[in-house]
C-alpha atoms as a PDB file:
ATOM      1  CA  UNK A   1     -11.821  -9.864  -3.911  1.00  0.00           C
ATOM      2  CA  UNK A   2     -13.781 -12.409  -6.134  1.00  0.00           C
ATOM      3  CA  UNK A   3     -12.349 -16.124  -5.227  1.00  0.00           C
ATOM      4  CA  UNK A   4     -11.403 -16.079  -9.470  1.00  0.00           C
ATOM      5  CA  UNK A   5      -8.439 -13.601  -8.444  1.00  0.00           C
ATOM      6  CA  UNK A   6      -6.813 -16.220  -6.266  1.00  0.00           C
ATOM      7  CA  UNK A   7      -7.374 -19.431  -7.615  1.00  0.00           C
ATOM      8  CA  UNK A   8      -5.063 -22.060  -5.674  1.00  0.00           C
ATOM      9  CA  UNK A   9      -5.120 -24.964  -8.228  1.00  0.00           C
ATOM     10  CA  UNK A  10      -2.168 -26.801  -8.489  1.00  0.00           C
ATOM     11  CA  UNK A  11      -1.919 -28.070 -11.620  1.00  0.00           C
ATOM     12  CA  UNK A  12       1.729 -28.882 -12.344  1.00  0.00           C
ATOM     13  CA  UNK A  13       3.695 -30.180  -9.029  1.00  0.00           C
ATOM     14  CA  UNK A  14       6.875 -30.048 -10.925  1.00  0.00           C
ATOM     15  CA  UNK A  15       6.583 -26.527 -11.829  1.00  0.00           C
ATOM     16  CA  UNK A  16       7.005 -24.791  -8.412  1.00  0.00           C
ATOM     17  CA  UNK A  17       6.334 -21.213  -7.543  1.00  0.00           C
ATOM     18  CA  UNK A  18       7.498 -18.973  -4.895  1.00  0.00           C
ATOM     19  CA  UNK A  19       4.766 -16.338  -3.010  1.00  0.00           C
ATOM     20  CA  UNK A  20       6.090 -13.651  -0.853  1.00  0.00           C
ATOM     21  CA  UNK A  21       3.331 -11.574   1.592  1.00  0.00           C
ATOM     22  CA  UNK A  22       4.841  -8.689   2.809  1.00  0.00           C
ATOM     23  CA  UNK A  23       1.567  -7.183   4.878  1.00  0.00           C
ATOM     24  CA  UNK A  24       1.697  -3.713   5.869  1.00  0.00           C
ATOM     25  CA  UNK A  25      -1.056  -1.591   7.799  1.00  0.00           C
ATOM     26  CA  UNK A  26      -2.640  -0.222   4.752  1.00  0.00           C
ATOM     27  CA  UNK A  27      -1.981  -2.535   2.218  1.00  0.00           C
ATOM     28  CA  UNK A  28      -0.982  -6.066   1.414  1.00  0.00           C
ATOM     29  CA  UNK A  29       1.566  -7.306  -1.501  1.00  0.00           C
ATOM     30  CA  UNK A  30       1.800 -10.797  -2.847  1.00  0.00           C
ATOM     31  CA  UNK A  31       4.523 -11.606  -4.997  1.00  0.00           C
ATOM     32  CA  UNK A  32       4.911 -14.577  -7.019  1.00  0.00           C
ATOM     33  CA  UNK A  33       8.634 -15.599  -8.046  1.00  0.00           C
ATOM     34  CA  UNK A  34      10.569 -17.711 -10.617  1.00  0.00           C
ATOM     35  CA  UNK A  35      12.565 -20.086  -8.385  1.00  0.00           C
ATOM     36  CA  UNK A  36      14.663 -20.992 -11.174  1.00  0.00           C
ATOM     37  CA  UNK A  37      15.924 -16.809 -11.108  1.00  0.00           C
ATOM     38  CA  UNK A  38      14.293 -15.661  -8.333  1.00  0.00           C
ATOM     39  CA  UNK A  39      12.504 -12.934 -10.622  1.00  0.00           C
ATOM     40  CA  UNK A  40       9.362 -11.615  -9.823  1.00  0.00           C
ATOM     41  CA  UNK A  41       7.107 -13.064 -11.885  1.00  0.00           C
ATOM     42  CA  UNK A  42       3.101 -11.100 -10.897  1.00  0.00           C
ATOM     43  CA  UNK A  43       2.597  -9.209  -7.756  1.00  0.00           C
ATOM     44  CA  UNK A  44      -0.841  -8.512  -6.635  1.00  0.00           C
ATOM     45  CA  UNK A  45      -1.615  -5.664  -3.676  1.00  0.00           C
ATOM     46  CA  UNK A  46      -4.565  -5.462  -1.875  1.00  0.00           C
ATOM     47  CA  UNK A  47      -5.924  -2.329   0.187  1.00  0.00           C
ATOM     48  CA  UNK A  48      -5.872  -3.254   3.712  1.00  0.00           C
ATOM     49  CA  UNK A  49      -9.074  -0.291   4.319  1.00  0.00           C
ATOM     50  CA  UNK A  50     -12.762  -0.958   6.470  1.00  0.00           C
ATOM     51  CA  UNK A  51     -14.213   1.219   3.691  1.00  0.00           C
ATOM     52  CA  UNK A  52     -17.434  -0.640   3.715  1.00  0.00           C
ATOM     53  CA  UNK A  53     -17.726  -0.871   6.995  1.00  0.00           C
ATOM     54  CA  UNK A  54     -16.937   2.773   7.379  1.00  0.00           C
ATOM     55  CA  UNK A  55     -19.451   3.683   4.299  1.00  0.00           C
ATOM     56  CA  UNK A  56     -22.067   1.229   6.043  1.00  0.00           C
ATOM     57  CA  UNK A  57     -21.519   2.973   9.642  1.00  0.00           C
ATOM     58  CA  UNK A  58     -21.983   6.350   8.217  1.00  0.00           C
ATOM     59  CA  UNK A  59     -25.250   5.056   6.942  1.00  0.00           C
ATOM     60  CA  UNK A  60     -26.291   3.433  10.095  1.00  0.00           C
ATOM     61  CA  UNK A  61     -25.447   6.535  12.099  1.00  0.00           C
ATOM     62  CA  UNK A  62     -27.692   8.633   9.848  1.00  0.00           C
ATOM     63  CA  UNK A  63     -30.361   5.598  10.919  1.00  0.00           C
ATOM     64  CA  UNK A  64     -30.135   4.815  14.165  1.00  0.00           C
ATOM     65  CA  UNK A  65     -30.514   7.105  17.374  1.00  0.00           C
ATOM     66  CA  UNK A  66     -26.954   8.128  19.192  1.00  0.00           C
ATOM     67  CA  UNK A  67     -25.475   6.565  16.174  1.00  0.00           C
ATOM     68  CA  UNK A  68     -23.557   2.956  15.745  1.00  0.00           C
ATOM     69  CA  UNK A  69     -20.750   1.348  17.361  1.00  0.00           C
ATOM     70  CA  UNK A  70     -17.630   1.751  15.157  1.00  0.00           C
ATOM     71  CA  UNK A  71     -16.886  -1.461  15.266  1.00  0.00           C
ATOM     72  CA  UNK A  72     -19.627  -2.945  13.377  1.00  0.00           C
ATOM     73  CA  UNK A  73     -19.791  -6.434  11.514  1.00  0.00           C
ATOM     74  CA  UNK A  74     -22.407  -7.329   8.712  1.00  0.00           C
ATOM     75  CA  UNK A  75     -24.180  -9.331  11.926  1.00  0.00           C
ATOM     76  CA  UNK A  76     -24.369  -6.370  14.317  1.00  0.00           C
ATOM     77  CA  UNK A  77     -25.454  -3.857  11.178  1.00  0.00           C
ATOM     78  CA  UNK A  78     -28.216  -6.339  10.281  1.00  0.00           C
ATOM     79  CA  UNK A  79     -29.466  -6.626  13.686  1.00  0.00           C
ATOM     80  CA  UNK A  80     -29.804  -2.681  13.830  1.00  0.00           C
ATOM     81  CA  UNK A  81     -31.442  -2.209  10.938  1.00  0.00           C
ATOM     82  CA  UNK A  82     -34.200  -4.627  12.308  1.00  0.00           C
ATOM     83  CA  UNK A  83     -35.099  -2.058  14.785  1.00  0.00           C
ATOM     84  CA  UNK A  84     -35.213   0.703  12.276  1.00  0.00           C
ATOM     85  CA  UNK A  85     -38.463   1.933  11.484  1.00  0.00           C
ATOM     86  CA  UNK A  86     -37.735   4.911   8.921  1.00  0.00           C
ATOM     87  CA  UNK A  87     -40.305   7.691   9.210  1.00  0.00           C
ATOM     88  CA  UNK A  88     -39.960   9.208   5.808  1.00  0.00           C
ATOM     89  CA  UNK A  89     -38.456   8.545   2.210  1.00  0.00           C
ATOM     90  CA  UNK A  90     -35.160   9.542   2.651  1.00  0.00           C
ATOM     91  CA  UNK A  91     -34.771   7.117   5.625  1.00  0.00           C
ATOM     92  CA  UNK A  92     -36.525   4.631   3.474  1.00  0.00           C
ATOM     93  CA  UNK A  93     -33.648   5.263   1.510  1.00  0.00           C
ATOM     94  CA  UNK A  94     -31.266   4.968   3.867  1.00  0.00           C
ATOM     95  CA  UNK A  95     -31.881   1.880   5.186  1.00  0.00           C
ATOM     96  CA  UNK A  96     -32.056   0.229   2.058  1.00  0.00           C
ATOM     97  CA  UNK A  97     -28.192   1.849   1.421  1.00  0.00           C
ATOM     98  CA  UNK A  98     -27.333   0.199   4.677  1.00  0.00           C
ATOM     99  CA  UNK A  99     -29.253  -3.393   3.277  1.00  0.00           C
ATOM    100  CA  UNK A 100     -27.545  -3.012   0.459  1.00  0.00           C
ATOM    101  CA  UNK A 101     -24.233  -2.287   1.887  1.00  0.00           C
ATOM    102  CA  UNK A 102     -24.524  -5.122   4.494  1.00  0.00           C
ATOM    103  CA  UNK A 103     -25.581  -7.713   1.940  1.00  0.00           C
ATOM    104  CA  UNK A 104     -21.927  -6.244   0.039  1.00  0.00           C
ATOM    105  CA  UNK A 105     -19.951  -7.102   3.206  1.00  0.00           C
ATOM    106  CA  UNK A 106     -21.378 -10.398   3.583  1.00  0.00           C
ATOM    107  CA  UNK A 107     -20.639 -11.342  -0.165  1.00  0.00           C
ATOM    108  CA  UNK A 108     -17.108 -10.305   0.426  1.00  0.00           C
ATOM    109  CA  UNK A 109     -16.945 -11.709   4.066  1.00  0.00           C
ATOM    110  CA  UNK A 110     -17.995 -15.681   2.763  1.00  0.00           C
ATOM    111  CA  UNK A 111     -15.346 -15.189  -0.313  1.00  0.00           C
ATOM    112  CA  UNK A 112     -12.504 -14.248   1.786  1.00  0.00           C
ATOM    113  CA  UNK A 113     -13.459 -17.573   4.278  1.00  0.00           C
ATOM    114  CA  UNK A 114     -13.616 -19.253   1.139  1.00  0.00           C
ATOM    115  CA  UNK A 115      -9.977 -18.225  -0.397  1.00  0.00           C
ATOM    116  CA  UNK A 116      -8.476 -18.799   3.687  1.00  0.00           C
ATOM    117  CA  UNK A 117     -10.573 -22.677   3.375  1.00  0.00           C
ATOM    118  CA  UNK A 118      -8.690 -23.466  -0.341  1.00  0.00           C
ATOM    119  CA  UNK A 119      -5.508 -21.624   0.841  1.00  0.00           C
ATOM    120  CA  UNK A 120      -5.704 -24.166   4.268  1.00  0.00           C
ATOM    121  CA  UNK A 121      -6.276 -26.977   1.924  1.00  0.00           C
ATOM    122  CA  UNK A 122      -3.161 -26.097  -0.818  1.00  0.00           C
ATOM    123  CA  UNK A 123      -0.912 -25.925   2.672  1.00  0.00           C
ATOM    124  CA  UNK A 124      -2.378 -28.961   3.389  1.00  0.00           C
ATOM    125  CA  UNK A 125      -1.491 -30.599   0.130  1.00  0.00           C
ATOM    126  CA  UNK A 126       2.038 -29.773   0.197  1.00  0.00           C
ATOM    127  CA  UNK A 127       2.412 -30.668   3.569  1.00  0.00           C
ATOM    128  CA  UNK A 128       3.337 -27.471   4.826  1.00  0.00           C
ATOM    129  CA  UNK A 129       4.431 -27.262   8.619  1.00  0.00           C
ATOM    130  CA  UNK A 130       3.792 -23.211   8.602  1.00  0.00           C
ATOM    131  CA  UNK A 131       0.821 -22.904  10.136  1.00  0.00           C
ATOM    132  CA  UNK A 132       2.766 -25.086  13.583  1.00  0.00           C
ATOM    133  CA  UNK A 133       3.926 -21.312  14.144  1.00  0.00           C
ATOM    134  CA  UNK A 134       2.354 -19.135  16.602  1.00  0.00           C
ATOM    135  CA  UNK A 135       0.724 -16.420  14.959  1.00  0.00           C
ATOM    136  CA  UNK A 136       1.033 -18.182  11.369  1.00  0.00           C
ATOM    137  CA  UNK A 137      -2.794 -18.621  10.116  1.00  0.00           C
ATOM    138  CA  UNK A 138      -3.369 -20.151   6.277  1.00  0.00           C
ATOM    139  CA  UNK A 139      -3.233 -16.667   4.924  1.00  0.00           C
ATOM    140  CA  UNK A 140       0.589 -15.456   5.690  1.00  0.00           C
ATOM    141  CA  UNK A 141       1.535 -19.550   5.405  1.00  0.00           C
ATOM    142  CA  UNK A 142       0.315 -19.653   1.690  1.00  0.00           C
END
């Protein structure tokens, strides 16, 4: 998700909004609410889904000899494809997929620790005691 689809910019304090997060395993809803008539006023839902890291591990399975680990991050992908010397054009082809696709993931891995930073710093702003609760990170506070 670009950080322009969740700006956090307060720029009225005397026009307050209320944002429910209801996460579930496969997808997450945000709803923002009129307090005034506690109306819903935008709701946003996000696919909860490793898709890239699936599409990437397919890739690097194709690559790498016995496969990948399923559990694969951007750093461990990267590291593989190092080692990979491709022996023909298709595998050329491959691993330049699996660049490509790891280069995706890391894109979207710095803009979601960008969003959690701003959302830290608009709890921070408003003085919020949230994240005091076990198990309450920036992301479910905001």
């Amino acid at each position: 998700m670009p950080a322009a689809a969740f700006p956090l910019e307060i720029v009225d304090r005397s026009n307050r909004m209320i944002i429910g997060v209801d996460p579930h395993k496969s997808s997450h809803t945000a709803t923002a609410l009129d307090p005034a008539t506690n109306t819903p006023i935008a709701s946003l839902r996000v696919d909860a889904t490793l898709a890239g890291y699936r599409q990437l591990h397919a890739v690097l399975r194709d690559l790498v000899p016995g496969g990948a680990e399923l559990a694969i991050t951007a750093k461990s992908a990267s590291r593989l494809l190092r080692r990979v010397r491709p022996a023909s054009a298709s595998e050329r082809t491959r691993k330049e997929l699996a660049q490509d696709l790891v280069r995706e993931l890391r894109t979207v891995d710095a803009s979601l620790a960008d969003i959690e930073k701003r959302m830290a710093a608009a709890l921070d702003d408003h003085g919020s005691q949230l994240r005091e609760v076990d198990g309450v990170g920036a992301i479910t506070a905001v």
